[in-house]
N, C-alpha and C. Protein backbone atom coordinates (compact mmCIF):
# COMPACT_ATOMS: atom_id res chain seq x y z
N UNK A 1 -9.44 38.92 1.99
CA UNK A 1 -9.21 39.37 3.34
C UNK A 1 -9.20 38.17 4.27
N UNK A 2 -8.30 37.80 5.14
CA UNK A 2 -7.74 37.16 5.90
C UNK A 2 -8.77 37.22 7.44
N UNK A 3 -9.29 36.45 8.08
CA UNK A 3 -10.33 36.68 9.41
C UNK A 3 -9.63 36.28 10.29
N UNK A 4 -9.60 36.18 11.40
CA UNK A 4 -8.34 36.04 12.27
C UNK A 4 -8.40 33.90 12.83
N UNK A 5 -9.49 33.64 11.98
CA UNK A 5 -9.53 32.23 12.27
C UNK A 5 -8.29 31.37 10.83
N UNK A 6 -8.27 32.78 10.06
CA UNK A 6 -7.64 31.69 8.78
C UNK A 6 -6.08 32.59 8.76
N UNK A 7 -5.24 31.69 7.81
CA UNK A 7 -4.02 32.22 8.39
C UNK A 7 -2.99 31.78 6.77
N UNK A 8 -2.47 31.99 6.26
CA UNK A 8 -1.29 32.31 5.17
C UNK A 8 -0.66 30.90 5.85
N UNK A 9 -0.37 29.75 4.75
CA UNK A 9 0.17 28.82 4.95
C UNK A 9 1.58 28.69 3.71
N UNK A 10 2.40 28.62 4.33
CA UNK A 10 3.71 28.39 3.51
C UNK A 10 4.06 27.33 3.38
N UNK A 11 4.95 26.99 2.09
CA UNK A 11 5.69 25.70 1.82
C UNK A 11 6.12 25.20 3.06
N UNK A 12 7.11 26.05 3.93
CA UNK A 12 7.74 25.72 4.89
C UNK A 12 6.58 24.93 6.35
N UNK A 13 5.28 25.14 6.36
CA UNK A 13 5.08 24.67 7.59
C UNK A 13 4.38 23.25 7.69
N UNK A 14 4.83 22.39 6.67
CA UNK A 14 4.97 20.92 6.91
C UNK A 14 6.09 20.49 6.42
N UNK A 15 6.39 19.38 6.47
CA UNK A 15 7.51 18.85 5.82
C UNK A 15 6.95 17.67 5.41
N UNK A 16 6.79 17.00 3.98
CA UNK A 16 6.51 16.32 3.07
C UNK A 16 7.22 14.91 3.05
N UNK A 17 6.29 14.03 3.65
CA UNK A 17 7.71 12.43 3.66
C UNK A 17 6.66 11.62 2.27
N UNK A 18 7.88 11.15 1.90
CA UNK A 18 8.05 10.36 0.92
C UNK A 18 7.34 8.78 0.91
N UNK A 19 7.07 8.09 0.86
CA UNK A 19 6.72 6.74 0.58
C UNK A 19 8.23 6.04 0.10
N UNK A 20 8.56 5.48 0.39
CA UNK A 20 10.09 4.95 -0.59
C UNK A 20 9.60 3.28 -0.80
N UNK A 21 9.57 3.26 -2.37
CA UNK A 21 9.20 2.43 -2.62
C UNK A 21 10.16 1.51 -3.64
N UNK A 22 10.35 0.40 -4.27
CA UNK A 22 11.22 -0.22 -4.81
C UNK A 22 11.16 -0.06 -6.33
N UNK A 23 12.14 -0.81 -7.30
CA UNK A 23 12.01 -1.07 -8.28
C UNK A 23 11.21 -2.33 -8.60
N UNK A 24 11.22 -2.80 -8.10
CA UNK A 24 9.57 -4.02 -8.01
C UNK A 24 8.43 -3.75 -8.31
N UNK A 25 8.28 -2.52 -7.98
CA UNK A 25 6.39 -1.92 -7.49
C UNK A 25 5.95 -1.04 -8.59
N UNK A 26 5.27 -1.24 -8.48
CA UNK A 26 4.09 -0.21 -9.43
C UNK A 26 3.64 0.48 -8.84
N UNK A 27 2.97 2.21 -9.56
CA UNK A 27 2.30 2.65 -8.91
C UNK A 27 0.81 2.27 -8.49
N UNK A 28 0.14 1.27 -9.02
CA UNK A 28 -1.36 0.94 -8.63
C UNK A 28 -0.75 -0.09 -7.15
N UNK A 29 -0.14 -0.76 -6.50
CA UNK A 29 0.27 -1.21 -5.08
C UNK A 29 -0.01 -0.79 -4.24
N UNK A 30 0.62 0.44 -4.37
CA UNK A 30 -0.19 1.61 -2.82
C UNK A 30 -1.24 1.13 -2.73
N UNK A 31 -2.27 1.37 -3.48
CA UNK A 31 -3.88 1.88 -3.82
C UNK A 31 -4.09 0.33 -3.17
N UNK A 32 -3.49 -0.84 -3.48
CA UNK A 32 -3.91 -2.05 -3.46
C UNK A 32 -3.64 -2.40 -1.97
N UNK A 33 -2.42 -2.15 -1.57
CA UNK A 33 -2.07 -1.75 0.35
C UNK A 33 -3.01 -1.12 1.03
N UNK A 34 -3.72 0.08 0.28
CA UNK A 34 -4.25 1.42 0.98
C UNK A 34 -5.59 0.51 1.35
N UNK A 35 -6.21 0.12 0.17
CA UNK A 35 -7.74 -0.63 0.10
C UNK A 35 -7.56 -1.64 1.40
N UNK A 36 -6.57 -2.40 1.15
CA UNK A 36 -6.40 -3.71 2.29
C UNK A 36 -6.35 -3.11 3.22
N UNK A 37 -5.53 -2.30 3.73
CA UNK A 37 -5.07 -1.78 5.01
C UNK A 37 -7.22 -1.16 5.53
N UNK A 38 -7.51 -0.14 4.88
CA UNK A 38 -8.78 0.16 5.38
C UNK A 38 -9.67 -0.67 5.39
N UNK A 39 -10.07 -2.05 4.58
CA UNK A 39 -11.00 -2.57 4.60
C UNK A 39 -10.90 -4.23 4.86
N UNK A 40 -9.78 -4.11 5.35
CA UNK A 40 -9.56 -5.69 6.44
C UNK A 40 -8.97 -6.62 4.69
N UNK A 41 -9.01 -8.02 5.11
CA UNK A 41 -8.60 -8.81 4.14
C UNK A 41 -9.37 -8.64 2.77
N UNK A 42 -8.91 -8.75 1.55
CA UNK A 42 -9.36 -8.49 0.08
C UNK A 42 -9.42 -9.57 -0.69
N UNK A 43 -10.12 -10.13 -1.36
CA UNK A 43 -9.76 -10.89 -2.78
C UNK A 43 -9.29 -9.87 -4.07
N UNK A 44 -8.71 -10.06 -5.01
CA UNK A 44 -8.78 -9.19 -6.03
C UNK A 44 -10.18 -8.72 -6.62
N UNK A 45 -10.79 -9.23 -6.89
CA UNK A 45 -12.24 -9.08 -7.40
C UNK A 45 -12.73 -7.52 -6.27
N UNK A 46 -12.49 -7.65 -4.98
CA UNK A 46 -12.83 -7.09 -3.93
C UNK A 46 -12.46 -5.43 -4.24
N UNK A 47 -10.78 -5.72 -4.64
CA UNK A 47 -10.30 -4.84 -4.57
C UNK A 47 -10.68 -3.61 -6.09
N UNK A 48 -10.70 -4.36 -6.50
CA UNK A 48 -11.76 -3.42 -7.88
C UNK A 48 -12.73 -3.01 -7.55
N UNK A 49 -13.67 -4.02 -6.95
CA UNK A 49 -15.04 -2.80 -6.28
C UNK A 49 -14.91 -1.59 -5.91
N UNK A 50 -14.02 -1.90 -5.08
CA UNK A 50 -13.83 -0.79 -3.83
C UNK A 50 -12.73 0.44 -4.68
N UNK A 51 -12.43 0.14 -5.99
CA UNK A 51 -11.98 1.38 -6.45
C UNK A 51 -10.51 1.06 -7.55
N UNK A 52 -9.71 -0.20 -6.44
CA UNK A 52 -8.90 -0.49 -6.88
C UNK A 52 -8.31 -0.73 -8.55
N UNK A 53 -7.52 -1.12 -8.47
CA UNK A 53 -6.85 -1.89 -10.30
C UNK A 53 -7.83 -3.03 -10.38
N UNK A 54 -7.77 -3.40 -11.60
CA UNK A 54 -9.22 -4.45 -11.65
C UNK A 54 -8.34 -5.81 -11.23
N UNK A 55 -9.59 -6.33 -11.15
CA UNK A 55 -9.29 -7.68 -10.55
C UNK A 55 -7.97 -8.63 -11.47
N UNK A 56 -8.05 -8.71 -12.33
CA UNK A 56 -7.05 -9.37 -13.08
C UNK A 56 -5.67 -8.63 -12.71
N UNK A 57 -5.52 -7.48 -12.76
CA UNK A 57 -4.00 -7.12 -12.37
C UNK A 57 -3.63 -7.10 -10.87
N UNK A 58 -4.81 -6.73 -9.91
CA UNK A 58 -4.74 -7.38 -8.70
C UNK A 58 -4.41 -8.78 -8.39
N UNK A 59 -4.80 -9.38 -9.15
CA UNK A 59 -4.86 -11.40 -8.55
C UNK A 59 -2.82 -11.29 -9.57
N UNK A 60 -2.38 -10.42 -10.30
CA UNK A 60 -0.81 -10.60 -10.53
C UNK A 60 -0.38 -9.98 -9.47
N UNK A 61 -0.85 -8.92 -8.26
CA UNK A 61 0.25 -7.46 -7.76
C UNK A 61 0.02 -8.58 -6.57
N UNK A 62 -1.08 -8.68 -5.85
CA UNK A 62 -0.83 -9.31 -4.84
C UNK A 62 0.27 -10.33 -4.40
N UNK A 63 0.38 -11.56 -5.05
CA UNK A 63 1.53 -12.34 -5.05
C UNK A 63 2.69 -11.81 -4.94
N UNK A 64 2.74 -10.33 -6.05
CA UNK A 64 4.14 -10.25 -5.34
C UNK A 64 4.68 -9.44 -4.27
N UNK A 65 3.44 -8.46 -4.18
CA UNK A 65 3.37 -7.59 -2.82
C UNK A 65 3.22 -8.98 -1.83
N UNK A 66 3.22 -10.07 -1.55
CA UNK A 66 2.94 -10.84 -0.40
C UNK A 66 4.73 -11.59 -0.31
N UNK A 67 5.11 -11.93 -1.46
CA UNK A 67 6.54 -12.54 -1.71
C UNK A 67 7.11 -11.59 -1.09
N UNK A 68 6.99 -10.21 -1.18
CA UNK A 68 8.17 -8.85 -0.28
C UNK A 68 7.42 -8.86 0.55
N UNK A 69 6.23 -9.90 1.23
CA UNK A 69 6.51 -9.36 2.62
C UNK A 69 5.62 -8.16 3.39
N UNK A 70 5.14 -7.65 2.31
CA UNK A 70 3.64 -5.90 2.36
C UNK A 70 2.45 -6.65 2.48
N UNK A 71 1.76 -8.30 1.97
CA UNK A 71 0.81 -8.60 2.34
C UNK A 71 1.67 -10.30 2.71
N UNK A 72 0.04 -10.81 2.95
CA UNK A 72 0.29 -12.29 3.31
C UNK A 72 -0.62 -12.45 2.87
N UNK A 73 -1.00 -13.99 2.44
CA UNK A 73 -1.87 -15.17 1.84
C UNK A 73 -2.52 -15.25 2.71
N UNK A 74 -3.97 -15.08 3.21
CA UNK A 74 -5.22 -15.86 4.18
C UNK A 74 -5.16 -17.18 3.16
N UNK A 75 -5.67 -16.94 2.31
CA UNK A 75 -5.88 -18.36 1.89
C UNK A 75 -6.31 -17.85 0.45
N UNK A 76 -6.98 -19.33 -0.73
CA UNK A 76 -6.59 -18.93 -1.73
C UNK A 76 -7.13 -17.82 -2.10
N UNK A 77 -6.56 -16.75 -3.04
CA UNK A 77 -7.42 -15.46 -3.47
C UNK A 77 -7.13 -14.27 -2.69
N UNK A 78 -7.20 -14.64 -1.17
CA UNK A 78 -7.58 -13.32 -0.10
C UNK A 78 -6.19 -12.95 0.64
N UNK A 79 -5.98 -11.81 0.29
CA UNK A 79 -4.35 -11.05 1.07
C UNK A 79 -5.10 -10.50 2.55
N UNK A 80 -3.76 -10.13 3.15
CA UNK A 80 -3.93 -9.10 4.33
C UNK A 80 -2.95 -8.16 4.30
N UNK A 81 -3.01 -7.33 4.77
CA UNK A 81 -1.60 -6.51 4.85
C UNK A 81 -0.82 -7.08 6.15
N UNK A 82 0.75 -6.91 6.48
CA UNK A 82 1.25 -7.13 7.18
C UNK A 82 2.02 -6.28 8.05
N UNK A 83 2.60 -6.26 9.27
CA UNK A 83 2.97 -5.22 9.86
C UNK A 83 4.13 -4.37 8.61
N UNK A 84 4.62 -5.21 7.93
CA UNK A 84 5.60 -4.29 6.42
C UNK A 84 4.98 -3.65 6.14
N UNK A 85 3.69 -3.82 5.64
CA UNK A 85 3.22 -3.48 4.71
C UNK A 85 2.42 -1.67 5.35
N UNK A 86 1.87 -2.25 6.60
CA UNK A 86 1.36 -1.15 7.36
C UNK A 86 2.51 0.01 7.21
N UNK A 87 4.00 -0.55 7.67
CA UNK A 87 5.18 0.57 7.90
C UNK A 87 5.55 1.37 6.78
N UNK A 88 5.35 0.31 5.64
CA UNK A 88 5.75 0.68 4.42
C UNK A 88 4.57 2.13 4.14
N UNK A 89 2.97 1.99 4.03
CA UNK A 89 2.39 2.96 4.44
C UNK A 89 2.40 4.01 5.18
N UNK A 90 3.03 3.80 6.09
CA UNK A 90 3.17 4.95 7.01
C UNK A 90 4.53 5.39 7.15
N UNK A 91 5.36 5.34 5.38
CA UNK A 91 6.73 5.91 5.74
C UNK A 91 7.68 5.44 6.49
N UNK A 92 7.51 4.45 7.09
CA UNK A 92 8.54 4.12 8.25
C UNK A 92 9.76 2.98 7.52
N UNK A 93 9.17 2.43 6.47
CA UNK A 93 9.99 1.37 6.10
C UNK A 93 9.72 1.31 4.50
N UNK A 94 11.71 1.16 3.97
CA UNK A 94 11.89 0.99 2.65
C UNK A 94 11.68 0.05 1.69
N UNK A 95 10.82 0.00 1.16
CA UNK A 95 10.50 -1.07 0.58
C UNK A 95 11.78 -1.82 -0.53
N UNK A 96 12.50 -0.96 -0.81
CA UNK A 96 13.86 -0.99 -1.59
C UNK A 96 14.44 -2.39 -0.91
N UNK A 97 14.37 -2.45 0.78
CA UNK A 97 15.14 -2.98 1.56
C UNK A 97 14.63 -4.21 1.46
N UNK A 98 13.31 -4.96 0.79
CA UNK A 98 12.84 -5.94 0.99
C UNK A 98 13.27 -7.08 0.56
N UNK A 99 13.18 -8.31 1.10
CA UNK A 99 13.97 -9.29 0.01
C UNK A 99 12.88 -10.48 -0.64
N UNK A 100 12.88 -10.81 -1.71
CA UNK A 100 12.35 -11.94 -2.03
C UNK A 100 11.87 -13.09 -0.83
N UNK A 101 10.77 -13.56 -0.42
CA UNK A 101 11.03 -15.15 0.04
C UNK A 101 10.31 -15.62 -1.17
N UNK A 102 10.60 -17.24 -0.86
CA UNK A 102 10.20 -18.27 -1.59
C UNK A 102 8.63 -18.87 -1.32
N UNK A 103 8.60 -18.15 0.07
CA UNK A 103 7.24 -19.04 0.40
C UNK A 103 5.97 -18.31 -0.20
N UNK A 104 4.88 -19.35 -0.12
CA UNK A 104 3.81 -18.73 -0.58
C UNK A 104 2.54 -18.45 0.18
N UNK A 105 2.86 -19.22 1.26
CA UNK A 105 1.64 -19.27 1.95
C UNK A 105 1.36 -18.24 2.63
């Protein structure tokens, strides 16, 4: 029985956005974006605590999540996320669209 505070929710009354993500990425990235994004700059080691992919496949994803541009290098070890990386989270931007740089820093 239904109380007049609760109410029959249908498929129809959200609409479901996507993440669009590349052929580059893995699914453990998000998780590795998601961690950074909530808990300020990460080392890999960091990011395993806190739940993440363990540190060894973190200290490979980072580099290349930072090469497209979703994080940046603080310095050695420690990423940040970047305004990409934030958009890329919040749906707004294709990660498909990203391009390689060369730099590392």
């Amino acid at each position: 029985m239904l109380t007049t505070s609760m109410r029959m929710v249908s498929a129809f009354d959200f609409t479901t956005k996507m993440r669009q993500d590349a052929e580059w990425m893995v699914r453990s990235d998000d998780r590795i974006l998601e961690l950074i994004r909530e808990h300020g700059n990460l080392t890999p080691t960091a990011i395993e605590d806190l739940g993440g992919p363990t540190a060894g496949y973190a200290r490979n994803r980072c580099p290349i999540l930072a090469k497209y541009g979703l994080l940046k290098r603080i310095s050695r070890g420690l990423y940040g996320i970047t305004d990409e990386g934030e958009a890329y989270l919040n749906e707004e931007l294709d990660a498909s669209e990203l391009e390689a740089t060369t730099e590392t820093s």
